[in-house]
Protein backbone atom coordinates (compact mmCIF):
# COMPACT_ATOMS: atom_id res chain seq x y z
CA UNK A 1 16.14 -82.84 -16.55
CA UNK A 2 16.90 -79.02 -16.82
CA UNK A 3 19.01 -78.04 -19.82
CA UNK A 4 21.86 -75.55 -19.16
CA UNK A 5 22.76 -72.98 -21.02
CA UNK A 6 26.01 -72.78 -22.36
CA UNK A 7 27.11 -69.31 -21.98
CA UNK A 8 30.29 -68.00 -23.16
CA UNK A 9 31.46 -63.91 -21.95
CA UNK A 10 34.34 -61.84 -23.01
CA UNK A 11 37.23 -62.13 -20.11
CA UNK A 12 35.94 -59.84 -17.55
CA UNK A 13 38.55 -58.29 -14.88
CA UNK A 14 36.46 -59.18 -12.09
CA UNK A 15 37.39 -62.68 -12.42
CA UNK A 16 40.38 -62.37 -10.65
CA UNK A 17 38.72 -60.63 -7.42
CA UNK A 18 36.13 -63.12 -7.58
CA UNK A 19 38.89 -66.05 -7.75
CA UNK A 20 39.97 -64.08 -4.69
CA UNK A 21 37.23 -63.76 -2.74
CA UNK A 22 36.72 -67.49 -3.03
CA UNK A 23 40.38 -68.24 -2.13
CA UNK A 24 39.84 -66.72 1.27
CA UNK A 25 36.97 -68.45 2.14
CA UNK A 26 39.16 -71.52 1.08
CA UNK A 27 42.43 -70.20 3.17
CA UNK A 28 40.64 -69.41 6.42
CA UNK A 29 39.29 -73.00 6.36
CA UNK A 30 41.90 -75.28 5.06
CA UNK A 31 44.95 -73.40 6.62
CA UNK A 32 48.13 -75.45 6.30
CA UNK A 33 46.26 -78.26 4.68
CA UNK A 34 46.57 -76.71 1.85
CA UNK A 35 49.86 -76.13 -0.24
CA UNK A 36 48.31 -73.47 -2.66
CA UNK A 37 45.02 -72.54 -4.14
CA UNK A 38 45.02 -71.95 -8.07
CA UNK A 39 43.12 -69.85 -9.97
CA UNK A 40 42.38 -72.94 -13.20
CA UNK A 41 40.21 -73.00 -16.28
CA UNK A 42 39.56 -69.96 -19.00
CA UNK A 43 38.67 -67.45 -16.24
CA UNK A 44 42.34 -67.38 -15.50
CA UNK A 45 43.90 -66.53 -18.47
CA UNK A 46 43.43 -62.87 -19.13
CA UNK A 47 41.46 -61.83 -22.31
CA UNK A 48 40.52 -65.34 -22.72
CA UNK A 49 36.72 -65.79 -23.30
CA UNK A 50 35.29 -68.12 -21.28
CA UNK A 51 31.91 -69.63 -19.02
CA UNK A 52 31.47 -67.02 -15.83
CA UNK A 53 32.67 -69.95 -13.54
CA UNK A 54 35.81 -70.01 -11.48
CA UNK A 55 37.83 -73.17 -11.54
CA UNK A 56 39.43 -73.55 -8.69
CA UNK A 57 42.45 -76.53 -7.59
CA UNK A 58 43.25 -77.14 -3.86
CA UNK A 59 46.88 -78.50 -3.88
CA UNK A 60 47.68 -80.91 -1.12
CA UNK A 61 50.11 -83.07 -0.44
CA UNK A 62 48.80 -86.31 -0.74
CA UNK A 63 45.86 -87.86 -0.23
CA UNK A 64 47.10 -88.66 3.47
CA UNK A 65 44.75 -85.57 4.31
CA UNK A 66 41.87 -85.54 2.08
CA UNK A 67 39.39 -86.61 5.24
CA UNK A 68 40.53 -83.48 6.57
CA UNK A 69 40.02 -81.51 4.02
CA UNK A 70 37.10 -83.38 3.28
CA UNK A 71 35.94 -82.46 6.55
CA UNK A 72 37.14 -78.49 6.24
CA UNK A 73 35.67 -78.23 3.39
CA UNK A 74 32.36 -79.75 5.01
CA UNK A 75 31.70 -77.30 7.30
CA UNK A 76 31.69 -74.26 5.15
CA UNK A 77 28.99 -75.70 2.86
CA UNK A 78 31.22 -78.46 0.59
CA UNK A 79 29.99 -81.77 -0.46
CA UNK A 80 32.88 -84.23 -1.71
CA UNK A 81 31.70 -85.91 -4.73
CA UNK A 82 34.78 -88.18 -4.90
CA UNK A 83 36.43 -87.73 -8.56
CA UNK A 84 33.77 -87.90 -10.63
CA UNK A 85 35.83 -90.16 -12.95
CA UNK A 86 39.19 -88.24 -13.16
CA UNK A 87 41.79 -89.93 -11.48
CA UNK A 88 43.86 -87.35 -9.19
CA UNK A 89 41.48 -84.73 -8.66
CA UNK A 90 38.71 -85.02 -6.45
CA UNK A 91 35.23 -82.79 -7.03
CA UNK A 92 32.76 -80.68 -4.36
CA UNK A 93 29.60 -79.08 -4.94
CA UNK A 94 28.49 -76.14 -2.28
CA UNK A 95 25.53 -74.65 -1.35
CA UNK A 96 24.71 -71.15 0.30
CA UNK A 97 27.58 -69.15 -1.52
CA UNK A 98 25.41 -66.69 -3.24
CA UNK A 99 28.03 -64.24 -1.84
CA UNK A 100 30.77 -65.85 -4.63
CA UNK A 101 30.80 -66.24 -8.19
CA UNK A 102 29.68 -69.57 -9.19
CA UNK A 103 32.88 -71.88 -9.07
CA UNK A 104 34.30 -75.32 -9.64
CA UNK A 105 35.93 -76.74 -6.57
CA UNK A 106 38.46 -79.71 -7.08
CA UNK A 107 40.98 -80.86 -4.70
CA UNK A 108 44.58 -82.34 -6.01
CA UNK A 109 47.50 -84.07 -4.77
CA UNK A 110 50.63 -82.25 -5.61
CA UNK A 111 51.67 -84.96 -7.92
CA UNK A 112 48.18 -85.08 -9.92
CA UNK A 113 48.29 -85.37 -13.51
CA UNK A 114 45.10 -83.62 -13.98
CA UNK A 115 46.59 -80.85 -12.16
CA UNK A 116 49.74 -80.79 -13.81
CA UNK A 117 47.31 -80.85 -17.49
CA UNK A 118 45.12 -77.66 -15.81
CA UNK A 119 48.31 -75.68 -14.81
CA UNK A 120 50.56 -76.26 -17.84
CA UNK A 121 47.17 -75.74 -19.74
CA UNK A 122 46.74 -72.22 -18.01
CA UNK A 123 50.51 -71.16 -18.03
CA UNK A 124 50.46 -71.95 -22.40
CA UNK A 125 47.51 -69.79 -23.22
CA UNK A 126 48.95 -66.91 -20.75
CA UNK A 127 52.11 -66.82 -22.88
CA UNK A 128 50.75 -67.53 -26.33
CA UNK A 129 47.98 -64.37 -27.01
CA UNK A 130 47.44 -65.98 -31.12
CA UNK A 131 46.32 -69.12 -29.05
CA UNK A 132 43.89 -67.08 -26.64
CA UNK A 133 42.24 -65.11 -29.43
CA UNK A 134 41.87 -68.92 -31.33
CA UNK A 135 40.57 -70.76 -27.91
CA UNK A 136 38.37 -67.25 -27.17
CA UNK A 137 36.80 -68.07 -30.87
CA UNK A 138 36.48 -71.01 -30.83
CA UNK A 139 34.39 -71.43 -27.45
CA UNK A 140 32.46 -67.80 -28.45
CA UNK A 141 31.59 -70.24 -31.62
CA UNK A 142 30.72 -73.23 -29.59
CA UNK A 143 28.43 -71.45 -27.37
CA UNK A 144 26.19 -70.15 -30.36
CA UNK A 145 26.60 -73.48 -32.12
CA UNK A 146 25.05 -75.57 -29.19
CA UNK A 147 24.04 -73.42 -26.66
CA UNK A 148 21.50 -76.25 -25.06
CA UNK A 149 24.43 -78.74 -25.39
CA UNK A 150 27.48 -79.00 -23.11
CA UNK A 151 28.60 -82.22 -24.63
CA UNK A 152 28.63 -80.75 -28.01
CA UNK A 153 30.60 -77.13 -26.86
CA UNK A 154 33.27 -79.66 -25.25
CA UNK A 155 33.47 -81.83 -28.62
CA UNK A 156 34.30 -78.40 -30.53
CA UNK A 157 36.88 -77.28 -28.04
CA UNK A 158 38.56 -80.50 -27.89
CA UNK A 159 40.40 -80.82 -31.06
CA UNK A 160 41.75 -77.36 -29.61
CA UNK A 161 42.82 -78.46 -26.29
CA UNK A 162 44.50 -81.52 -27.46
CA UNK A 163 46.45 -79.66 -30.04
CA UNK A 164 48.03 -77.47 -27.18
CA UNK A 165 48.74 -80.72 -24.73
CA UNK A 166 50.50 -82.25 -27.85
CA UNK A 167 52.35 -78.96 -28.18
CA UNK A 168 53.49 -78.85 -24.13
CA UNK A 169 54.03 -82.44 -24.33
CA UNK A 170 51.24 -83.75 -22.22
């Protein structure tokens, strides 16, 4: 079994183009199938620190047109890994997209609760800079703590990201 390395990076501007980048190659495939495409996760919340990897949530309606999707998504290098244990949010892995940043690719109903957690999660820490510079120290502190162990980083940002649900009422 290979052993990641956790690595945690001051926010980096290029984020957002590389969110970008990816969004188009999502757009020109999906077309009206999808809603909206959101830019998720700590790369999207400027100045936060963060892993270099783009989280990414395709809104749909419902899951009325997931096989299509499924099926876009298919033929520009996505594999649908179903939802990986997360009810309302359904995971692919790619291959061939050396041309993007590494990213996360999940696909959401509209009416997700996971999506509704990332988004509200995102929109907090935009508003609240005391909480970015905590959450950027936190993970920056994670990351040197157990660099060989993802498990462990997520256990020391947890108490963190539960603090800030129970704050937005999630």
């Amino acid at each position: 079994m290979i052993t990641k390395h956790v690595v945690v990076l001051p926010y980096d501007e290029q984020w957002k183009q590389d969110f970008l980048m990816i969004k188009n190659e999502l757009v020109s495939a999906l077309g009206q199938l999808a809603m909206r495409i959101e830019h998720v996760g700590s790369t999207s919340v400027e100045g936060l620190s963060a892993k270099p990897i783009i989280d990414i949530d395709v809104v749909i309606k419902d899951y009325t047109v997931l096989e299509e999707v499924i099926s876009a998504l298919g033929a520009i290098g996505y594999r649908h890994e179903g939802d990986l244990g997360i009810a309302g949010r359904e995971a692919f892995k790619y291959d061939g997209k050396d041309h993007l940043r590494k990213h996360h690719l999940y696909v959401c109903p509209e009416n997700s609760p996971e999506l509704k957690r990332h988004i509200a999660f995102r929109d907090y820490l935009r508003t609240h800079p005391d909480a970015v510079r905590e959450y950027s120290h936190i993970k920056e502190e994670g990351a040197r703590n157990y660099p060989y162990d993802i498990d462990k980083y997520i256990e020391h940002k947890t108490p963190f990201i539960e603090r800030v649900y129970k704050e937005i009422g999630l």
